[in-house]
Protein backbone atom coordinates (compact mmCIF):
# COMPACT_ATOMS: atom_id res chain seq x y z
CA UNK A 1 -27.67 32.45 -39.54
CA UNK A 2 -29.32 30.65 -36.76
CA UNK A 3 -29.90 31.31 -33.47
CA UNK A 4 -27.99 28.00 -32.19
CA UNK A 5 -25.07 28.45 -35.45
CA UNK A 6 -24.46 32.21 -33.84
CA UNK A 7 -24.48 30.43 -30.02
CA UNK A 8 -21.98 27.57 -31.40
CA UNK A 9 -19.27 30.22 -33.07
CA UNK A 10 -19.44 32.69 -30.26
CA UNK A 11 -18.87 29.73 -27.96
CA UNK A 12 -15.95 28.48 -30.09
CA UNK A 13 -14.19 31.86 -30.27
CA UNK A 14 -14.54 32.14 -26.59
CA UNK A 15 -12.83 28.58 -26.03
CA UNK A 16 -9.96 29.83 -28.24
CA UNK A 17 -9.51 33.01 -26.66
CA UNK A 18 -9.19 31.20 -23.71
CA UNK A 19 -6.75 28.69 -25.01
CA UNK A 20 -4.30 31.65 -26.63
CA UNK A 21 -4.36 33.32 -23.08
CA UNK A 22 -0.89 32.30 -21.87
CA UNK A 23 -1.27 33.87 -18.49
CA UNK A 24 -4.22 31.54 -17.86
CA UNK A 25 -2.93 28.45 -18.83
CA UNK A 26 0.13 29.06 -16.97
CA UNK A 27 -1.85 29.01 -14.14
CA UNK A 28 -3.68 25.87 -14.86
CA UNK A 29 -0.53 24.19 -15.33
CA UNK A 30 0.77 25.09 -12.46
CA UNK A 31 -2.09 24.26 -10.56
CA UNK A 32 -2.21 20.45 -12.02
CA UNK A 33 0.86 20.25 -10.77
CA UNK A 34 0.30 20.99 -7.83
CA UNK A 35 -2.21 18.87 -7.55
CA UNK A 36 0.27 16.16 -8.69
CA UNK A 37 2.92 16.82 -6.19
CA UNK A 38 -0.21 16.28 -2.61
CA UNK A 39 -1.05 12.90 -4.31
CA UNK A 40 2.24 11.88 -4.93
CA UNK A 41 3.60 12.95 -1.59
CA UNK A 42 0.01 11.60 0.15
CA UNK A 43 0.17 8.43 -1.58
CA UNK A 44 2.00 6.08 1.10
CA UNK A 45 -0.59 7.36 3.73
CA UNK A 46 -3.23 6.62 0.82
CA UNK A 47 -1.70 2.83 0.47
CA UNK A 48 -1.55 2.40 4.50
CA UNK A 49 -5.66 3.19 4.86
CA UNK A 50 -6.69 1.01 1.88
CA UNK A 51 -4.94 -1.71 2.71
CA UNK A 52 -3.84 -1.03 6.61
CA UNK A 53 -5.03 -2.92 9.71
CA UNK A 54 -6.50 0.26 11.07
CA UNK A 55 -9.07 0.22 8.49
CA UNK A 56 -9.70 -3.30 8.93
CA UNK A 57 -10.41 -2.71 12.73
CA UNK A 58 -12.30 0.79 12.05
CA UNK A 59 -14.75 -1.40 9.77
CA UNK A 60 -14.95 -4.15 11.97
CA UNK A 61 -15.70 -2.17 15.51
CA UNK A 62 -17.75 0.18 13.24
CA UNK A 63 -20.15 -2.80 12.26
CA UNK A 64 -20.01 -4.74 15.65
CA UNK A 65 -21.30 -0.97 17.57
CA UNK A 66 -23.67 -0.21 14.63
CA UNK A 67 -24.95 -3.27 14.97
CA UNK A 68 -25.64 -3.24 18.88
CA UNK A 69 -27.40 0.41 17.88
CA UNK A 70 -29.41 -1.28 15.24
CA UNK A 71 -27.93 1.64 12.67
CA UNK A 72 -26.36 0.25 9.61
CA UNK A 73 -23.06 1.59 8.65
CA UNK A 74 -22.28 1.80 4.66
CA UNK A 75 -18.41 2.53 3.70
CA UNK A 76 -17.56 3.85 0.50
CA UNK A 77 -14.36 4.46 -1.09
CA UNK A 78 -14.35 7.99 -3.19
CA UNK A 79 -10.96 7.72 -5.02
CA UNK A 80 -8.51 7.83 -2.06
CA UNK A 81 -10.98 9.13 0.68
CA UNK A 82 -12.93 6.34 2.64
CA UNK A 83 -16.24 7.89 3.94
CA UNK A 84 -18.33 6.15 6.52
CA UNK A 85 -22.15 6.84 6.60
CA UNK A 86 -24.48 6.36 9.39
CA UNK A 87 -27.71 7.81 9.82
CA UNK A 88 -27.14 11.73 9.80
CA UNK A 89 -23.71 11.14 10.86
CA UNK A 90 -20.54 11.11 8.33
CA UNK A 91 -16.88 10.41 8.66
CA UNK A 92 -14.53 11.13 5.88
CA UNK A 93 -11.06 9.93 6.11
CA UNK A 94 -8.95 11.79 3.48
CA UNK A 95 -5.05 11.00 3.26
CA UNK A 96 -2.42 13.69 3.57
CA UNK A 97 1.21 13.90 3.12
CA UNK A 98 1.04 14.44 7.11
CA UNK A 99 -1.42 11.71 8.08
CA UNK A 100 -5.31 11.43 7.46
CA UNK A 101 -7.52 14.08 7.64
CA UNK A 102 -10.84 13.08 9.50
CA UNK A 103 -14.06 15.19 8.58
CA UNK A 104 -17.23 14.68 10.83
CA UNK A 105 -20.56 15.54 9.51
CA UNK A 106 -23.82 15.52 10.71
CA UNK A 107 -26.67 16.76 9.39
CA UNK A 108 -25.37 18.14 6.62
CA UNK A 109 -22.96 19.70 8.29
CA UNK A 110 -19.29 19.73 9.24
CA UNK A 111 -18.97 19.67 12.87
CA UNK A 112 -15.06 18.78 12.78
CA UNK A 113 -11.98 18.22 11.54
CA UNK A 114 -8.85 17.00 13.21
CA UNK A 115 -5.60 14.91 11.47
CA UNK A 116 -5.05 11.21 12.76
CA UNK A 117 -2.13 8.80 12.25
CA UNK A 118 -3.08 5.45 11.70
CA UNK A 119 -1.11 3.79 14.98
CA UNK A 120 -4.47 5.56 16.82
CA UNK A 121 -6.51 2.91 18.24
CA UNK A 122 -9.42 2.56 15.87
CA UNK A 123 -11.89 1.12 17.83
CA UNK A 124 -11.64 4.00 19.92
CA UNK A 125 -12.15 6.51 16.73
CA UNK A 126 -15.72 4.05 15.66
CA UNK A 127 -16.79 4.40 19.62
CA UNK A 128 -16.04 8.31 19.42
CA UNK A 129 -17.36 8.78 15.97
CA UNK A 130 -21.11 6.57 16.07
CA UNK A 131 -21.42 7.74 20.32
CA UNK A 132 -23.30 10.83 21.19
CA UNK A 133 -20.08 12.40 22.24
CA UNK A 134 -18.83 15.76 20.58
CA UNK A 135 -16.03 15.24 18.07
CA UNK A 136 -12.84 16.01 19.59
CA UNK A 137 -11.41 20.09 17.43
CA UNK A 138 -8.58 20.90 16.31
C-alpha cells in the first residue's frame, strides 16, 4: 500500500468517526441554528441598510468629502455587511437584531466599535468616520 492510499483511508476513517460522534454533531446542529435564528431576527435591519435612505446619504456624503480630500472611497457589500474602504481607514456596517454594528479600522486595526440605528444622521457618521477625529467607544 501506498503512501497517499494509507493517507486517503486514515483520512476517511477519521471523517466517519467524526460523523458517528453524536455529541459533536449535536453541537453543530445546534450551532447552525443558531446561526439561523441572528439572521432571521437581523434581517429587517439587513433590508433597511441595503435598500434604506441612510445608505444612500452615507454613500453620497462619503463620495462628495472623499472627493474634496482627493481619497477615493470603494464600498463593498460582503453578504449583509457593507464595508467602506478608504486609504488605511475601514468602516464595516454589520446588521443586528438591535441595529447595525459599526466597526472602525485603521491600519489594520480595530480602533472601535459602537451600534447605530439608521434614523442617525449619516452625513454626520461619513464626516466622523473619513475626519481625523477619534471614533466615538462604546
Amino acid at each position: 500500500m501506498s503512501f497517499l492510499d494509507n493517507l486517503e483511508n486514515n483520512l476517511k476513517a477519521l471523517e466517519s468517526r467524526e460523523e458517528k460522534d453524536p455529541a459533536k454533531r449535536k453541537e453543530e446542529i445546534a450551532q447552525r441554528e443558531a446561526e439561523r435564528q441572528a439572521t432571521l431576527a437581523a434581517a429587517p435591519v439587513a433590508e433597511a441598510l441595503k435598500s434604506g435612505p441612510f445608505t444612500e446619504k452615507l454613500l453620497t456624503a462619503c463620495r462628495l468629502i472623499g472627493h474634496q480630500q482627493r481619497t477615493m472611497v470603494r464600498f463593498t457589500w460582503l453578504d449583509t455587511t457593507l464595508r467602506l474602504e478608504a486609504k488605511q481607514r475601514r468602516l464595516d456596517l454589520k446588521p443586528t437584531p438591535l441595529g447595525v454594528e459599526a466597526t472602525y479600522t485603521e491600519n489594520g486595526e480595530q480602533t472601535a466599535r459602537r451600534l447605530l440605528t439608521l434614523n442617525e444622521d449619516a452625513e454626520a457618521l461619513a464626516r466622523q468616520w473619513l475626519s481625523v477625529e477619534p471614533a466615538p467607544h462604546e
